[in-house]
C-alpha atoms as a PDB file:
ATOM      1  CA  UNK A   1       3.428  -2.074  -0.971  1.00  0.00           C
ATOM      2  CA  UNK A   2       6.808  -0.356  -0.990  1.00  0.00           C
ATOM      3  CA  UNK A   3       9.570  -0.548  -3.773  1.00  0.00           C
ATOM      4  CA  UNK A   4      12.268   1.289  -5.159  1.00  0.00           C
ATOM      5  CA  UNK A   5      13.387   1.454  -8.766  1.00  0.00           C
ATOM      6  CA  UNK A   6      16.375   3.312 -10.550  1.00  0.00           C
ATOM      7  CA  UNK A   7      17.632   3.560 -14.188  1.00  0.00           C
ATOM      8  CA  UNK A   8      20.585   5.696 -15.610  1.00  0.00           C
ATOM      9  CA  UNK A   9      21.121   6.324 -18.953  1.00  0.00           C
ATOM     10  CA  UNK A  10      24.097   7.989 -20.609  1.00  0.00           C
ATOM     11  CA  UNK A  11      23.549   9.900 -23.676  1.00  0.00           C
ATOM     12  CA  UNK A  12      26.450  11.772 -25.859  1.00  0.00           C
ATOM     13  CA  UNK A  13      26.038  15.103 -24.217  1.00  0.00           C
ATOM     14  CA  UNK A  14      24.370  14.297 -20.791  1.00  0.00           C
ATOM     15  CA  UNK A  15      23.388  11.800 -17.798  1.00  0.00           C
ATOM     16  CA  UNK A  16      20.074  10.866 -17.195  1.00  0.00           C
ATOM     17  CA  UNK A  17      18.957   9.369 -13.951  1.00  0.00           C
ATOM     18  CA  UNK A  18      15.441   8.084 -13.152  1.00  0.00           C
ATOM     19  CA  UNK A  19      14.408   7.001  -9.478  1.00  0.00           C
ATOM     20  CA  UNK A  20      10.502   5.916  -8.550  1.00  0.00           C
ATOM     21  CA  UNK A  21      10.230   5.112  -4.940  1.00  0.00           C
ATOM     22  CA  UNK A  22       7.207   3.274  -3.737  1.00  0.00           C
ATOM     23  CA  UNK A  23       5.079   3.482  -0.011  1.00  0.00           C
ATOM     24  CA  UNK A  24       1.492   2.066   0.812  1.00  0.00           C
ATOM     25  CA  UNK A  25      -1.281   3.985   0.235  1.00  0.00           C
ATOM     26  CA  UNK A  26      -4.633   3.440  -0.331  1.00  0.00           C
ATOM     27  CA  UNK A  27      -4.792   5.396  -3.798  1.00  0.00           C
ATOM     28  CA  UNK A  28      -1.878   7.083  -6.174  1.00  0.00           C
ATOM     29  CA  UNK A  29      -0.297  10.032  -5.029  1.00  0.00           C
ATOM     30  CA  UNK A  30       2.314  10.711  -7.347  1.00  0.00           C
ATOM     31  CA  UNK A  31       4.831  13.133  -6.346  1.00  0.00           C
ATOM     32  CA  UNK A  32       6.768  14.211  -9.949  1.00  0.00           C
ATOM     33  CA  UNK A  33      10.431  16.094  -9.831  1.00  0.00           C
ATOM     34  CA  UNK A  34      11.098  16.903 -13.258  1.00  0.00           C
ATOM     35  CA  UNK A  35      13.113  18.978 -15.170  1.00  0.00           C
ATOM     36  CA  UNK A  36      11.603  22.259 -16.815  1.00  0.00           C
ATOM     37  CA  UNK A  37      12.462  21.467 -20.506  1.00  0.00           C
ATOM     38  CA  UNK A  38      10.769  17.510 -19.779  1.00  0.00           C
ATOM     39  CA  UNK A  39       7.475  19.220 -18.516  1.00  0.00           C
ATOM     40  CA  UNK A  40       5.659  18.158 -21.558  1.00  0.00           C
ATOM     41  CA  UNK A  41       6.136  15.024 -21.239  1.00  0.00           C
ATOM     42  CA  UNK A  42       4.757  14.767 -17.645  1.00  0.00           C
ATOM     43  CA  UNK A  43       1.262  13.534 -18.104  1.00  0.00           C
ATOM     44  CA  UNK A  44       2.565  10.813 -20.477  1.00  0.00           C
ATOM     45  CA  UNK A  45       5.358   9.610 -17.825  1.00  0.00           C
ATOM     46  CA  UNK A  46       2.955   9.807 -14.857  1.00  0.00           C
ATOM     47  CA  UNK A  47       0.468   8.015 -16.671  1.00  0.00           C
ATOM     48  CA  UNK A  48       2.979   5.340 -17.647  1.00  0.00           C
ATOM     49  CA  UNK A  49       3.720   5.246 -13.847  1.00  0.00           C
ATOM     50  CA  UNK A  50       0.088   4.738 -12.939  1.00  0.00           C
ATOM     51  CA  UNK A  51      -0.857   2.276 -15.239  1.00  0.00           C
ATOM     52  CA  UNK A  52       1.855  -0.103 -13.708  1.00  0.00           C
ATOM     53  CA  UNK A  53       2.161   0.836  -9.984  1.00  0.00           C
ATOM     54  CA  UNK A  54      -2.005   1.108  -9.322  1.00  0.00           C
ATOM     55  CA  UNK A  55      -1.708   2.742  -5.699  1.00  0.00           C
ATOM     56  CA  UNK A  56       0.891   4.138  -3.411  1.00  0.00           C
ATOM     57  CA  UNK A  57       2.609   6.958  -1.837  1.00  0.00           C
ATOM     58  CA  UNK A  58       4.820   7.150  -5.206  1.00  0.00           C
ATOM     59  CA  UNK A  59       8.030   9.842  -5.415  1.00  0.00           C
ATOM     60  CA  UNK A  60       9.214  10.243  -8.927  1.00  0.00           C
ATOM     61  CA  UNK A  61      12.563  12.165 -10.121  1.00  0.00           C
ATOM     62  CA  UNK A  62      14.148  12.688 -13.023  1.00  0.00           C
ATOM     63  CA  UNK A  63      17.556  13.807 -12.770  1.00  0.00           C
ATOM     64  CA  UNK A  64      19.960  15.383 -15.337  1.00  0.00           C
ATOM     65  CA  UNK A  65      23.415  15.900 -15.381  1.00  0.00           C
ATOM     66  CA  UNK A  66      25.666  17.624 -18.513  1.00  0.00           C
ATOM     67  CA  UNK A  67      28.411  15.747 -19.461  1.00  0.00           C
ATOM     68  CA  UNK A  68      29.897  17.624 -22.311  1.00  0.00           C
ATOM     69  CA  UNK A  69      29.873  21.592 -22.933  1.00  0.00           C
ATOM     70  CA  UNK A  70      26.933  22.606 -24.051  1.00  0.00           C
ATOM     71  CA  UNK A  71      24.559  24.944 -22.403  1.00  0.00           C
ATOM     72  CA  UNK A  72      20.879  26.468 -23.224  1.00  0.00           C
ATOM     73  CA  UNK A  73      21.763  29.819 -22.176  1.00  0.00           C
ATOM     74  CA  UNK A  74      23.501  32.415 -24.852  1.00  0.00           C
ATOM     75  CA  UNK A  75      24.742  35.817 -24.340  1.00  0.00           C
ATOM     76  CA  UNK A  76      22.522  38.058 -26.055  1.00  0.00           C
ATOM     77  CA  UNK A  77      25.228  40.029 -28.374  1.00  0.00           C
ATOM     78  CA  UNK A  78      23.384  42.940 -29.597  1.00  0.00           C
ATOM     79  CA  UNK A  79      21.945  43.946 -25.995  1.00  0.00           C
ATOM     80  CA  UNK A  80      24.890  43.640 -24.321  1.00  0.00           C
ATOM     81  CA  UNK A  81      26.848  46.285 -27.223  1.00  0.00           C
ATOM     82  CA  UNK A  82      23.707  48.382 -27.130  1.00  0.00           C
ATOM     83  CA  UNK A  83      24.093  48.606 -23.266  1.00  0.00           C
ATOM     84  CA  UNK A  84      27.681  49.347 -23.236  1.00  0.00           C
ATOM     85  CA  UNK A  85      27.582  51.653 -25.582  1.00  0.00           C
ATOM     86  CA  UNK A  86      24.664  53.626 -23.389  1.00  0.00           C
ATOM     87  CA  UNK A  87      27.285  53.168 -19.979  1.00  0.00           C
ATOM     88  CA  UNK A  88      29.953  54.639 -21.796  1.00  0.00           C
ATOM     89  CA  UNK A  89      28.154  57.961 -22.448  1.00  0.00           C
ATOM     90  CA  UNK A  90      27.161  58.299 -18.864  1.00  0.00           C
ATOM     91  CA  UNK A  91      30.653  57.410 -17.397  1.00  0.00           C
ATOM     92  CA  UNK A  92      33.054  56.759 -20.674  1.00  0.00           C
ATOM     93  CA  UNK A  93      35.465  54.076 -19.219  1.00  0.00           C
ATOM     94  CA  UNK A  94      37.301  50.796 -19.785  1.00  0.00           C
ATOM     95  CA  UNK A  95      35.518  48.683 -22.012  1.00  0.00           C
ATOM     96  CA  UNK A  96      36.100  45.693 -19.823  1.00  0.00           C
ATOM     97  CA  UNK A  97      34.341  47.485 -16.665  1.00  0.00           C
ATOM     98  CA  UNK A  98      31.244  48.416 -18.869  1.00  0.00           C
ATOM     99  CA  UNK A  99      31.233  44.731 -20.043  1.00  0.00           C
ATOM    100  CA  UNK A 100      30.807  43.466 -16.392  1.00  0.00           C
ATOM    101  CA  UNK A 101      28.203  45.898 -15.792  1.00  0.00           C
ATOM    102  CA  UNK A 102      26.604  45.362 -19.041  1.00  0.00           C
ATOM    103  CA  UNK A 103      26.217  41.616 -18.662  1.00  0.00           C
ATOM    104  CA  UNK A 104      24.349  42.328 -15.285  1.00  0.00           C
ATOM    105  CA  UNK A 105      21.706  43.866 -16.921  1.00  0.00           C
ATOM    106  CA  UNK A 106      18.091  42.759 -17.869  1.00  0.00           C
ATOM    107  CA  UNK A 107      17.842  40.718 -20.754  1.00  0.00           C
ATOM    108  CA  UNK A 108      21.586  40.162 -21.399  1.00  0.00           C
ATOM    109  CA  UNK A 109      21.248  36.687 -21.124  1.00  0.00           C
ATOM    110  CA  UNK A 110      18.921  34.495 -23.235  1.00  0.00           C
ATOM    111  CA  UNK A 111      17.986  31.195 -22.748  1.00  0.00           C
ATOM    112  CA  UNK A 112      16.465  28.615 -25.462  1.00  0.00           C
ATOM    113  CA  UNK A 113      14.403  26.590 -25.154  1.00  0.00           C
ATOM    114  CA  UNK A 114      15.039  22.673 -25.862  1.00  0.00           C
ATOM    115  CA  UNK A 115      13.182  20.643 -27.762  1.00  0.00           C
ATOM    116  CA  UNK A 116      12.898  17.271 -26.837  1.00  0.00           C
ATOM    117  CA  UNK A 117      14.211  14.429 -29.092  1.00  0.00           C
ATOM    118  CA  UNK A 118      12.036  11.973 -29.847  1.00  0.00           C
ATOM    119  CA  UNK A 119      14.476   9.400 -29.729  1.00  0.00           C
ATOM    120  CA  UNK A 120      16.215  10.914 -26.505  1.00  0.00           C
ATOM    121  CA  UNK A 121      12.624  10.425 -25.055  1.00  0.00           C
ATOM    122  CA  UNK A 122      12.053   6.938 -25.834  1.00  0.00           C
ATOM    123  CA  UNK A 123      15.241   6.158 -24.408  1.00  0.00           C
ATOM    124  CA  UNK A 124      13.904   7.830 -21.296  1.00  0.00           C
ATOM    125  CA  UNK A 125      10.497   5.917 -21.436  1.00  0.00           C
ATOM    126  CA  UNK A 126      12.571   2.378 -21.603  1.00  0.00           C
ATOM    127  CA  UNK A 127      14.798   3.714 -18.476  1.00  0.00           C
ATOM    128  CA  UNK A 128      11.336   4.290 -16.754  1.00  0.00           C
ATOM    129  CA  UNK A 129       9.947   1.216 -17.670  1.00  0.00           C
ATOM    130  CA  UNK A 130      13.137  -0.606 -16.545  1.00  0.00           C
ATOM    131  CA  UNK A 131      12.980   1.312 -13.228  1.00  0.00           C
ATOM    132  CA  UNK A 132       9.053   0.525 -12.638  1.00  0.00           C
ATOM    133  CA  UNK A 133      10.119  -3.479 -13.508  1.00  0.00           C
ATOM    134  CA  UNK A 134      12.431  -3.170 -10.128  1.00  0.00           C
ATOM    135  CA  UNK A 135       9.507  -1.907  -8.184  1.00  0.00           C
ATOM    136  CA  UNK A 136       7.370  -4.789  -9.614  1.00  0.00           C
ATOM    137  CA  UNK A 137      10.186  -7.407  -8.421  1.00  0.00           C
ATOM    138  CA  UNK A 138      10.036  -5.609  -4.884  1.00  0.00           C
ATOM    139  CA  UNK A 139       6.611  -5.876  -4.631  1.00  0.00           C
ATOM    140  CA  UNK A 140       6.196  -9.567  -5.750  1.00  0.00           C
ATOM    141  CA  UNK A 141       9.363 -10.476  -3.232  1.00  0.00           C
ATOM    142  CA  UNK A 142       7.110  -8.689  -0.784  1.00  0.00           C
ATOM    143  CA  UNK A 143       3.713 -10.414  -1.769  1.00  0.00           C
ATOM    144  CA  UNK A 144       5.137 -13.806  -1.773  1.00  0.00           C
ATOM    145  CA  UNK A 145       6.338 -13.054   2.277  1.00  0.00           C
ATOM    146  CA  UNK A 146       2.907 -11.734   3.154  1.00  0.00           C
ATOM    147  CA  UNK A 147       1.114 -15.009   1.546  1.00  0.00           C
ATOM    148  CA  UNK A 148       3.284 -17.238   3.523  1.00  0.00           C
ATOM    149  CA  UNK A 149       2.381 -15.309   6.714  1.00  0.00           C
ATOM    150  CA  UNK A 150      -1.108 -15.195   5.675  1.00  0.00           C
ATOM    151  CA  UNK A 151      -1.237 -18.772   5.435  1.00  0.00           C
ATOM    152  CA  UNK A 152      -0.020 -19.525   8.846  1.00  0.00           C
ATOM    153  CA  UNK A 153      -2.506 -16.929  10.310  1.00  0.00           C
ATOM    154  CA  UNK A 154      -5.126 -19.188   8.619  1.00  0.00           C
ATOM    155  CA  UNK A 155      -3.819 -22.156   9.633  1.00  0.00           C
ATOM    156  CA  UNK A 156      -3.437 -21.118  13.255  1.00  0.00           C
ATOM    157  CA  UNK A 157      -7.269 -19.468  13.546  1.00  0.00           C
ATOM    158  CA  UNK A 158      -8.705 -23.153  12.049  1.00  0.00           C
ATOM    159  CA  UNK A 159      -5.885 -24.843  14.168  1.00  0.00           C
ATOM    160  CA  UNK A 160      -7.722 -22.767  17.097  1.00  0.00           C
ATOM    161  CA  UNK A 161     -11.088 -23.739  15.975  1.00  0.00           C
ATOM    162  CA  UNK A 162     -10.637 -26.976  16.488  1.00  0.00           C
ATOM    163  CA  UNK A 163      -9.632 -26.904  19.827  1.00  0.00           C
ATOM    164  CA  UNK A 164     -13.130 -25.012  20.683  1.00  0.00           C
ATOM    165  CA  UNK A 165     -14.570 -27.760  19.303  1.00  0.00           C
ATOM    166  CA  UNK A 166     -13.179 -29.992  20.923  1.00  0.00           C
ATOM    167  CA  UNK A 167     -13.824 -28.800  24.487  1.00  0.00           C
ATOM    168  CA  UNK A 168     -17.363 -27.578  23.216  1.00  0.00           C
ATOM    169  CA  UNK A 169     -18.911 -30.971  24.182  1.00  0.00           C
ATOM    170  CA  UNK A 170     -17.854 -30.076  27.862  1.00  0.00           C
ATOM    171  CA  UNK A 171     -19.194 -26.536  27.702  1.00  0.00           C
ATOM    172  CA  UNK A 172     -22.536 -27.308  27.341  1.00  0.00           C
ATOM    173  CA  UNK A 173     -22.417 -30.048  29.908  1.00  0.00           C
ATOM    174  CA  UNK A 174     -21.449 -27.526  32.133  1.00  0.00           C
ATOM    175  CA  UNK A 175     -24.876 -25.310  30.930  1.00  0.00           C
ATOM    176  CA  UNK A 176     -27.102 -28.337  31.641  1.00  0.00           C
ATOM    177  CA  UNK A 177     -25.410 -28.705  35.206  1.00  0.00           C
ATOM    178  CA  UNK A 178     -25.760 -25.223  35.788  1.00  0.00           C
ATOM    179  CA  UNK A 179     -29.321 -24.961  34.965  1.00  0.00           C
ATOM    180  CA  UNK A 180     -29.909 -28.026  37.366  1.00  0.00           C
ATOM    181  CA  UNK A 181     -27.972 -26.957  40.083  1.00  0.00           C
ATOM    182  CA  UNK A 182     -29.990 -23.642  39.650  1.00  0.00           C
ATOM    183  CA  UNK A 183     -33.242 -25.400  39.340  1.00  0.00           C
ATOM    184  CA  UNK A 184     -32.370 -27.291  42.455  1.00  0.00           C
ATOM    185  CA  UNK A 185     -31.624 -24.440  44.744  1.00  0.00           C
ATOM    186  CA  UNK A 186     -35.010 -23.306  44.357  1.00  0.00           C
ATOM    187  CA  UNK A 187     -36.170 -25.943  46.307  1.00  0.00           C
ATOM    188  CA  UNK A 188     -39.565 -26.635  43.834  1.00  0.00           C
ATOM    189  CA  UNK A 189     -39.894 -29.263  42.091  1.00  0.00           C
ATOM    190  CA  UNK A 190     -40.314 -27.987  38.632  1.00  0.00           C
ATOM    191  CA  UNK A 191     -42.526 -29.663  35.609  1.00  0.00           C
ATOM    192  CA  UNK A 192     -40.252 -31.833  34.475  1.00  0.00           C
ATOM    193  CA  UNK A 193     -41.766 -30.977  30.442  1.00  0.00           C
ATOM    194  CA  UNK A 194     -40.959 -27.226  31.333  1.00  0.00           C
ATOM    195  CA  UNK A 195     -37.745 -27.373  32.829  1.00  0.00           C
ATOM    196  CA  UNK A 196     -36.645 -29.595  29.294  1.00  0.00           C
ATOM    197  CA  UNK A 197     -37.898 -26.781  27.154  1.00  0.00           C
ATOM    198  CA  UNK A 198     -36.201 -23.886  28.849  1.00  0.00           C
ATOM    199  CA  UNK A 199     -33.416 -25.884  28.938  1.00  0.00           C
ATOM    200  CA  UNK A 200     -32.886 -26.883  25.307  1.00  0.00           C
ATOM    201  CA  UNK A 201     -33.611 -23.120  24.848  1.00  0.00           C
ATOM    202  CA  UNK A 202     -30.671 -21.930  26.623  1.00  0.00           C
ATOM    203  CA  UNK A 203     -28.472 -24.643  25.017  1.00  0.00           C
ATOM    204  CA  UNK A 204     -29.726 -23.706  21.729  1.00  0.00           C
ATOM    205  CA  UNK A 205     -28.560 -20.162  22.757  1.00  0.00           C
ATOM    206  CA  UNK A 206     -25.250 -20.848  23.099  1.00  0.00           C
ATOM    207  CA  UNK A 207     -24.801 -23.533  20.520  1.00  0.00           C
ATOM    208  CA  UNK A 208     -21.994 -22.478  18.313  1.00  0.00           C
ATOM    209  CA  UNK A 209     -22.263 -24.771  15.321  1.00  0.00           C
ATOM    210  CA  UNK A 210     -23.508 -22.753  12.873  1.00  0.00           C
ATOM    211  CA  UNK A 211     -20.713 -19.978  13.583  1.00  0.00           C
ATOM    212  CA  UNK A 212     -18.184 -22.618  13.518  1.00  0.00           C
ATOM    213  CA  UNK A 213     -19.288 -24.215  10.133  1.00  0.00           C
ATOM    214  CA  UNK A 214     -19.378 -20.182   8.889  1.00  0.00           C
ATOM    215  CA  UNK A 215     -16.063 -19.887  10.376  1.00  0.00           C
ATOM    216  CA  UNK A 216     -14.929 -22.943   8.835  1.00  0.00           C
ATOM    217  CA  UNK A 217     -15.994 -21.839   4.879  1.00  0.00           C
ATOM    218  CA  UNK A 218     -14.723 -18.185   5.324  1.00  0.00           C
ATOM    219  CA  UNK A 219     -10.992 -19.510   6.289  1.00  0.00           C
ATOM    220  CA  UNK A 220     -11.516 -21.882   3.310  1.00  0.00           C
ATOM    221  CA  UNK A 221     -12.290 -19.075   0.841  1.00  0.00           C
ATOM    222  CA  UNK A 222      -9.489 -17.062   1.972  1.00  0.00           C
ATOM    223  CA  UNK A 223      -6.884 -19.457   1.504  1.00  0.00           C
ATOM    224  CA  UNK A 224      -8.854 -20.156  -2.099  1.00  0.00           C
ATOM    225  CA  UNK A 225      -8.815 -16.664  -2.929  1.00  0.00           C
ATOM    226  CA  UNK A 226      -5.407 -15.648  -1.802  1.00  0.00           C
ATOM    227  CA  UNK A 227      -4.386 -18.673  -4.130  1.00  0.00           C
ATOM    228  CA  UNK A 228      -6.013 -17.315  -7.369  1.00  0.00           C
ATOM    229  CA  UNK A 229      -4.915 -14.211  -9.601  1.00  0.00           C
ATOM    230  CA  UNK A 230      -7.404 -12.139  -9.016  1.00  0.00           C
ATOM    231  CA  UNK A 231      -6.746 -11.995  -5.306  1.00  0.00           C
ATOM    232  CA  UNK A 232      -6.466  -8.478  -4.127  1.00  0.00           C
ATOM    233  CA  UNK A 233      -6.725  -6.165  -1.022  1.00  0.00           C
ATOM    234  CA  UNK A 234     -10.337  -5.045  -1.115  1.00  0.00           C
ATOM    235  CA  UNK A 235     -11.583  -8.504  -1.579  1.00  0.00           C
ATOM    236  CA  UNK A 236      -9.241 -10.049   1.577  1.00  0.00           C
ATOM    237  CA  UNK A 237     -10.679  -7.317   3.628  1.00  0.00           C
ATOM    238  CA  UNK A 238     -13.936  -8.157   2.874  1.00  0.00           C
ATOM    239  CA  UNK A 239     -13.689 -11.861   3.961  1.00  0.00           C
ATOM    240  CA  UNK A 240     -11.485 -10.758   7.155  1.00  0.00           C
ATOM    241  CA  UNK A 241     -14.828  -8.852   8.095  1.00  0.00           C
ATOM    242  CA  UNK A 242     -16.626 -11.889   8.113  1.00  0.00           C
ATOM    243  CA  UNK A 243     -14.030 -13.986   9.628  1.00  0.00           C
ATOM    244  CA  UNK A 244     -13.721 -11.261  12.748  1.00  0.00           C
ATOM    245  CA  UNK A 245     -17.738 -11.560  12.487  1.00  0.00           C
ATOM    246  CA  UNK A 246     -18.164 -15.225  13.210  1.00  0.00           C
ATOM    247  CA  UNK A 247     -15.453 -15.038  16.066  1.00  0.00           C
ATOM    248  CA  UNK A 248     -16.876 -12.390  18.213  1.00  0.00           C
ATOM    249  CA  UNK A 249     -20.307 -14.218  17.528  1.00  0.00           C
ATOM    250  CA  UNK A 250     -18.257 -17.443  19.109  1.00  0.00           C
ATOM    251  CA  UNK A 251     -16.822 -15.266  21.895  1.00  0.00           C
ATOM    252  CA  UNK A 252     -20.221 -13.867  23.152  1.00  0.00           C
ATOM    253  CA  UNK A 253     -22.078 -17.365  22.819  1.00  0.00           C
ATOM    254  CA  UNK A 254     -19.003 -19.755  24.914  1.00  0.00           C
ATOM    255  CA  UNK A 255     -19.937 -18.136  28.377  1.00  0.00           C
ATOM    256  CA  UNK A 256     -17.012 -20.423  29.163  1.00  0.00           C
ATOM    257  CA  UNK A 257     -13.046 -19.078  30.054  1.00  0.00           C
ATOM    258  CA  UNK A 258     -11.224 -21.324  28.364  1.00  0.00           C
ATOM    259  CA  UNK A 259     -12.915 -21.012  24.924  1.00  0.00           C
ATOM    260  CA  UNK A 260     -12.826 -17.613  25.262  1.00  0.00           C
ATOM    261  CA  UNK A 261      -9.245 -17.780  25.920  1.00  0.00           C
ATOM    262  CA  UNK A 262      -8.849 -19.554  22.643  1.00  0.00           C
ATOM    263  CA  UNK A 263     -11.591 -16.752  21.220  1.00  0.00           C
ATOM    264  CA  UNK A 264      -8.922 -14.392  21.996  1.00  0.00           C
ATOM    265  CA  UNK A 265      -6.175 -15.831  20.391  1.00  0.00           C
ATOM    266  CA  UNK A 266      -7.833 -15.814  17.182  1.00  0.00           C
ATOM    267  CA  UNK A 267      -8.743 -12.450  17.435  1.00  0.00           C
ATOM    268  CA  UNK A 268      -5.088 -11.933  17.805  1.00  0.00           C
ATOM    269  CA  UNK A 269      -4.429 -13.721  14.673  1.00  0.00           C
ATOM    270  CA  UNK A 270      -6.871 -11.799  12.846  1.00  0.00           C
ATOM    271  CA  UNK A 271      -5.768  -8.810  14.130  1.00  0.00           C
ATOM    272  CA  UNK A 272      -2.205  -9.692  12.710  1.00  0.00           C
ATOM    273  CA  UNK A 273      -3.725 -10.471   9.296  1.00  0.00           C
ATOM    274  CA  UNK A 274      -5.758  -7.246   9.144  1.00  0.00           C
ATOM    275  CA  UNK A 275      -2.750  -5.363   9.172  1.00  0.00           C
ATOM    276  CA  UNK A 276      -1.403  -6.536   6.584  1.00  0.00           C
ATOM    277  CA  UNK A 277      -4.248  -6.638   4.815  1.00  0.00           C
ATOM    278  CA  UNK A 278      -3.108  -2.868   4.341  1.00  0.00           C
ATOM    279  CA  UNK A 279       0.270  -3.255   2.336  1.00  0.00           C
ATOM    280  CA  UNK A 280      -1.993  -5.747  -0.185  1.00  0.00           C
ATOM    281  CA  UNK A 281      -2.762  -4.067  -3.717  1.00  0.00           C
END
């Protein structure tokens, strides 16, 4: 399910900017940008983000941004003096030249390393957490569209159902005048006991009640499962298997165009479901 969070938060000496962006997937692949001196603290954040996000294509960055005049890198005094000093006896010269060169060399610069503040990283934690809450809201705003469209994909399959129900009665008077008709052109008069037998045999073949009554329960769980809280993804799938099951079983038995005409519009409704299915946690 997609999403997309952001948090800033301004502390005395810098801006801090958090942004978790959110794609399907199957499973978590978490993509961290993070600043050098928070590195630490990665495992802790991406756990944090995979405790509340569960699965997705996830891109997380944390951004900062100095506000005030302060920087981690210091000009190493007694190098810089010890190089000049070593310039000026191979080409003596103005002191202002050998400083340029001086600060060029290795080592002139040194940078320290920041420690992070405790309380500097809880703030950052409660900008995260505010940032994953957004995602959350996306994704409910999103689940709540795909149950309503789940719903009417339900209600049109069961809709469609009925309708081969209803014109099932006619089918199977066609099979028993086909059977006759074929009986007839054969121009024997068959045993009346044996032509009854073969005949409830073939209409036994393609009697579809059993697949409907199947059909019938695995819409009903759906709906009753999609309903409760522990609906999820995997489980859906499982019962849109089934459902796909019983209407290609219902397909292959009608032997009659316009129930298969109805077959395939319920295909096309599962079909719509199923890919759904795949933005469902």
């Amino acid at each position: 399910m997609t999403g997309f969070g952001k948090s800033i938060l301004q502390l005395p000496t810098k801006k801090i900017t958090i942004e978790v962006k959110s794609l399907n997937s199957k499973n978590l692949d978490l993509n961290a940008r993070i600043p050098s001196q928070y590195r630490e603290k990665e495992l802790e954040m991406r756990n944090t983000i995979a405790k509340k996000l569960a699965r997705g294509k996830v891109d997380f960055g944390l951004y900062v941004e100095i506000t005030a005049e302060e920087t981690s890198n210091k000009v190493n005094e007694g190098v810089v003096k010890e190089y000049m000093k070593q310039l000026s006896v191979i080409h003596p010269g103005d002191a202002t030249e050998l400083l340029k060169m001086a600060i060029r060399m290795p080592d002139a610069l040194k940078t320290e390393r920041e420690e992070i503040d405790e309380k500097e990283f809880n703030a950052i934690k409660e900008a995260l957490d505010k940032a994953l809450s957004e995602i959350e809201s996306y994704r409910v705003d999103e689940g709540k569209a795909l149950e309503k469209d789940f719903n009417i994909r339900i209600k049109n399959i069961s809709a469609l159902l009925d309708k081969v129900m209803e014109m099932d009665p006619e089918r199977m008077e066609g099979v028993r005048e086909r059977l006759n008709k074929a009986v007839a052109e054969l121009k024997e008069e068959a045993d009346q006991n044996r032509f009854e037998q073969e005949l409830i045999y073939y209409l036994e073949k393609f009697d579809i009640t059993e697949e409907k009554v199947r059909l019938s329960n695995h819409l009903e769980y759906f709906a009753t499962t999609l309903d409760s809280a522990d609906s999820n993804g995997k489980k859906l799938g499982f019962i849109t298997q089934e459902l796909g099951r019983e209407i290609n079983t219902i397909g292959s038995k009608s032997n009659y165009a316009p129930m298969q005409q109805l077959v395939v519009q319920m295909k096309d409704e599962l079909e719509k479901i199923k890919e759904q299915l795949l933005n469902v946690l």
